[in-house]
Protein backbone atom coordinates (compact mmCIF):
# COMPACT_ATOMS: atom_id res chain seq x y z
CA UNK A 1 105.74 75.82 84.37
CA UNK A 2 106.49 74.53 87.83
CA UNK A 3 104.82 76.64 90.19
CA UNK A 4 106.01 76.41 94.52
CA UNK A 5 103.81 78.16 97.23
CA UNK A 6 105.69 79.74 99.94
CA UNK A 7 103.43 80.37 103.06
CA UNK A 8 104.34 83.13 104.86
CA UNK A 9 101.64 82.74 108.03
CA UNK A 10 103.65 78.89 108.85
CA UNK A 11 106.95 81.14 109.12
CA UNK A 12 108.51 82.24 112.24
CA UNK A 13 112.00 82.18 111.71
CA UNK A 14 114.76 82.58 109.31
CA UNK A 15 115.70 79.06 109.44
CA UNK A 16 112.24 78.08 108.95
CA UNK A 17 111.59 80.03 106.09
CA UNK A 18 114.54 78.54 104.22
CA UNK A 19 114.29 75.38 104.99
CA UNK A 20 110.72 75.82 102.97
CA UNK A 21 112.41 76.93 100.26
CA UNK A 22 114.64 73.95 100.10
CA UNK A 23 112.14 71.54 100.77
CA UNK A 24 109.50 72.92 98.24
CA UNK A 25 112.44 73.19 95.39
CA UNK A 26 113.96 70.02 96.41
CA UNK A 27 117.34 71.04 96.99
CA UNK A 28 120.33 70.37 99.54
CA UNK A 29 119.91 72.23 102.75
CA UNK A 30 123.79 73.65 101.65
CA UNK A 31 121.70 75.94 99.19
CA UNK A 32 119.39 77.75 102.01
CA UNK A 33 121.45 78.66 104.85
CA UNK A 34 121.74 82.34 104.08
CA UNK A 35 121.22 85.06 101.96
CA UNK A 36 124.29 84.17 99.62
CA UNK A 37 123.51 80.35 99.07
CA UNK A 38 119.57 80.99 98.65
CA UNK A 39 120.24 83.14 95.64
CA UNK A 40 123.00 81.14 94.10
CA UNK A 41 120.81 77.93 95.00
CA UNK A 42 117.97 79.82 93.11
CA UNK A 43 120.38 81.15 89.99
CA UNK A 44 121.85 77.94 89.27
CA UNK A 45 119.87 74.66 90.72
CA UNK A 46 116.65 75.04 90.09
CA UNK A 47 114.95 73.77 87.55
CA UNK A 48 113.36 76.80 85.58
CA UNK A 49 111.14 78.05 84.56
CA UNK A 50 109.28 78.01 88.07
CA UNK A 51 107.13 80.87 89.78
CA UNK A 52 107.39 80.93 93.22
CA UNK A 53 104.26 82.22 95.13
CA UNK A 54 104.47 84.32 98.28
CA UNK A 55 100.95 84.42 99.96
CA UNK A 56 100.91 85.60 103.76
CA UNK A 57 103.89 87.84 103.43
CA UNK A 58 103.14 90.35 105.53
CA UNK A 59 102.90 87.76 107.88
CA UNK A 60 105.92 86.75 107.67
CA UNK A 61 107.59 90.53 107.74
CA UNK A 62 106.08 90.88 110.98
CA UNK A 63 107.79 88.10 112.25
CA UNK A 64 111.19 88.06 110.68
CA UNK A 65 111.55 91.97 110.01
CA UNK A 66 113.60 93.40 107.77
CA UNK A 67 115.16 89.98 106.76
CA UNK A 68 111.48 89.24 105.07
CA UNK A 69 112.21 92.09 102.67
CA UNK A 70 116.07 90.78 102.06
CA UNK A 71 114.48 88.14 101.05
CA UNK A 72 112.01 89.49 98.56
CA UNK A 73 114.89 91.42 97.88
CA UNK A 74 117.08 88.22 96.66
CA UNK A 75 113.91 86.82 94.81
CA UNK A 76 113.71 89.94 92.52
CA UNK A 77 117.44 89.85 91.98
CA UNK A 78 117.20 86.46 90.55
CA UNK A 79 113.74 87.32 88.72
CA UNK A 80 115.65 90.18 87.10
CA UNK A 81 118.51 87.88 85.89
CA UNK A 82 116.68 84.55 84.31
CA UNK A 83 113.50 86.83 83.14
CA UNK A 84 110.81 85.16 81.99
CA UNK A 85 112.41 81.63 83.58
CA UNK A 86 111.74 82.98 87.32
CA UNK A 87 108.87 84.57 88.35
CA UNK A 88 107.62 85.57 91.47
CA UNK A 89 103.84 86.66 92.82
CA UNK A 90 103.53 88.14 96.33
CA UNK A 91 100.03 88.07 98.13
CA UNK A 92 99.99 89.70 101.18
């Protein structure tokens, strides 16, 4: 299983935090310019199964706010919908 580390203490802002995502899963920026496109980039692009790892995340709440936790939020959604093919693991 494919496993990507997202590092929450090297995020400051929205932009930067997605284009980790994109450059971590490999994927055309098109996929992580909002909220929308991240989970549809996530539901049907990337290669599963994969766990993405969230380490520093309160870090990064601190410093994006509540966007951190639509985030998250989006993660679960698509954890919840391929199962055991999408995993996630917070550290905070």
């Amino acid at each position: 299983m494919k496993k990507i580390i997202i590092q929450g203490c090297e995020v400051t802002t929205q932009e930067e935090l997605h284009s980790m995502f994109q450059q971590k899963l490999g994927l055309e920026k098109v996929y992580f310019t909002n909220l929308d496109t991240l989970r549809d980039g996530l539901m049907w692009h990337v290669p599963v199964p994969i766990t993405v790892e969230w380490t520093h995340y309160a870090v990064c709440r601190d410093a994006l706010g509540a966007y951190a936790d639509q985030v998250l939020n989006v993660l679960y959604e698509v954890q919840e919908q391929l199962e055991e093919l999408f995993t996630i693991q917070m550290k905070l």
